[in-house]
Protein backbone atom coordinates (compact mmCIF):
# COMPACT_ATOMS: atom_id res chain seq x y z
CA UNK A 1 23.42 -110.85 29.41
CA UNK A 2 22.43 -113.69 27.14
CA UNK A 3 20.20 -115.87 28.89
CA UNK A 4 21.64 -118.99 26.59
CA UNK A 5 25.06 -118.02 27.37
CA UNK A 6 27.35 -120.90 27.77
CA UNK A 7 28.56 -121.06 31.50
CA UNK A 8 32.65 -120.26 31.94
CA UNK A 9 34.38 -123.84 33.00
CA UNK A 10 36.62 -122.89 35.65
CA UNK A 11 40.22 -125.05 36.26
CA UNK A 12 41.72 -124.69 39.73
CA UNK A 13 44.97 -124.75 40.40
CA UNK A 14 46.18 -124.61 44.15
CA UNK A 15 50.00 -123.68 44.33
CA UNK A 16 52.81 -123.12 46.56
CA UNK A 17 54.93 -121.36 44.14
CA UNK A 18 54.58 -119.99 40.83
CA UNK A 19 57.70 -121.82 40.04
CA UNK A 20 55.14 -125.06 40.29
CA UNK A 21 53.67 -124.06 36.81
CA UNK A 22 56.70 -123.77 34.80
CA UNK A 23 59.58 -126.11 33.36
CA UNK A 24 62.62 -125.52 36.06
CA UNK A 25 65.04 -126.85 33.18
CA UNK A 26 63.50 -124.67 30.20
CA UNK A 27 66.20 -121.57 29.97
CA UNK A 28 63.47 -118.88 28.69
CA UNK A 29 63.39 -116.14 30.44
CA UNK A 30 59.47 -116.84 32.84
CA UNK A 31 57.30 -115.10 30.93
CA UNK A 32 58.67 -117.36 27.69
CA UNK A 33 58.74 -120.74 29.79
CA UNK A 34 57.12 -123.64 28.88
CA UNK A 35 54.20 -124.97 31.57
CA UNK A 36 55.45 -128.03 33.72
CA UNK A 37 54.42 -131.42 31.62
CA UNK A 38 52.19 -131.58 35.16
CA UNK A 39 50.61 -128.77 35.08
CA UNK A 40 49.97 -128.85 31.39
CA UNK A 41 48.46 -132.31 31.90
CA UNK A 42 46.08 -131.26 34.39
CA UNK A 43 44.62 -127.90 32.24
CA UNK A 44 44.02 -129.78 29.45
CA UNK A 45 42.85 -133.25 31.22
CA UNK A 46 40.44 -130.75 32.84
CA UNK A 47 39.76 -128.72 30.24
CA UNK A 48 38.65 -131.84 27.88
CA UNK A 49 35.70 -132.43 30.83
CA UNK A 50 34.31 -129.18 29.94
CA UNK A 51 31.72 -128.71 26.49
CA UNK A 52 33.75 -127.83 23.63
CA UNK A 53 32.73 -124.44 23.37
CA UNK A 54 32.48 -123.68 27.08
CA UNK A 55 35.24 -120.34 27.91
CA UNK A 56 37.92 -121.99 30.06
CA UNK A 57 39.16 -119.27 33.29
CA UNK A 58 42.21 -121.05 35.04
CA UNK A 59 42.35 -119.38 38.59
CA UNK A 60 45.68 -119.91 40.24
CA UNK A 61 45.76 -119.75 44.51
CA UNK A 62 48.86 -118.34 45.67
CA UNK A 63 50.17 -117.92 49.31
CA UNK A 64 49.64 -114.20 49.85
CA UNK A 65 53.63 -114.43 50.44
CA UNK A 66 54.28 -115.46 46.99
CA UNK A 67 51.49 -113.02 45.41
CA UNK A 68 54.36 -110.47 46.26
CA UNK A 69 57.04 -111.69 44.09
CA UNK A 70 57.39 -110.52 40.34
CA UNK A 71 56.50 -113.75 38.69
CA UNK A 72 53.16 -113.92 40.58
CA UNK A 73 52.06 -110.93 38.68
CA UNK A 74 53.35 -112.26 35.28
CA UNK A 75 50.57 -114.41 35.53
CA UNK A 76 47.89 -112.59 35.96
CA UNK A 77 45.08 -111.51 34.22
CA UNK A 78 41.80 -110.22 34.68
């Protein structure tokens, strides 16, 4: 690894439902949905704090409840 390598900014999100993230009166179907003006505010509020060229991970915590429904793992990505 790169010793100069630019650190990864992380952005938190703790959630009760994946629901949380989305626009409830946006018709697309989930994986098409806009992010809640909240949510988006947040990311990028948080995301301007980091350096410009920093990699941004967004790690979303889930009750382990609603890591078993379907739109839980529409979200994910490793």
């Amino acid at each position: 690894m790169d010793a100069m390598a630019m650190p990864t900014g992380r952005i938190e999100l703790k959630l009760r439902k994946v629901s949380q993230l989305f626009n409830t009166l946006d018709p697309s179907p989930f994986r098409e949905s806009e992010l809640a003006l909240d949510a988006e505010d947040y990311i990028v509020g948080r995301a301007q704090e980091l350096p410009i060229d920093a990699p941004v991970a967004i790690v979303i915590h889930l009750p382990s409840d609603e890591l078993s429904q379907a739109s839980a793992s529409d979200i994910v990505s490793r």
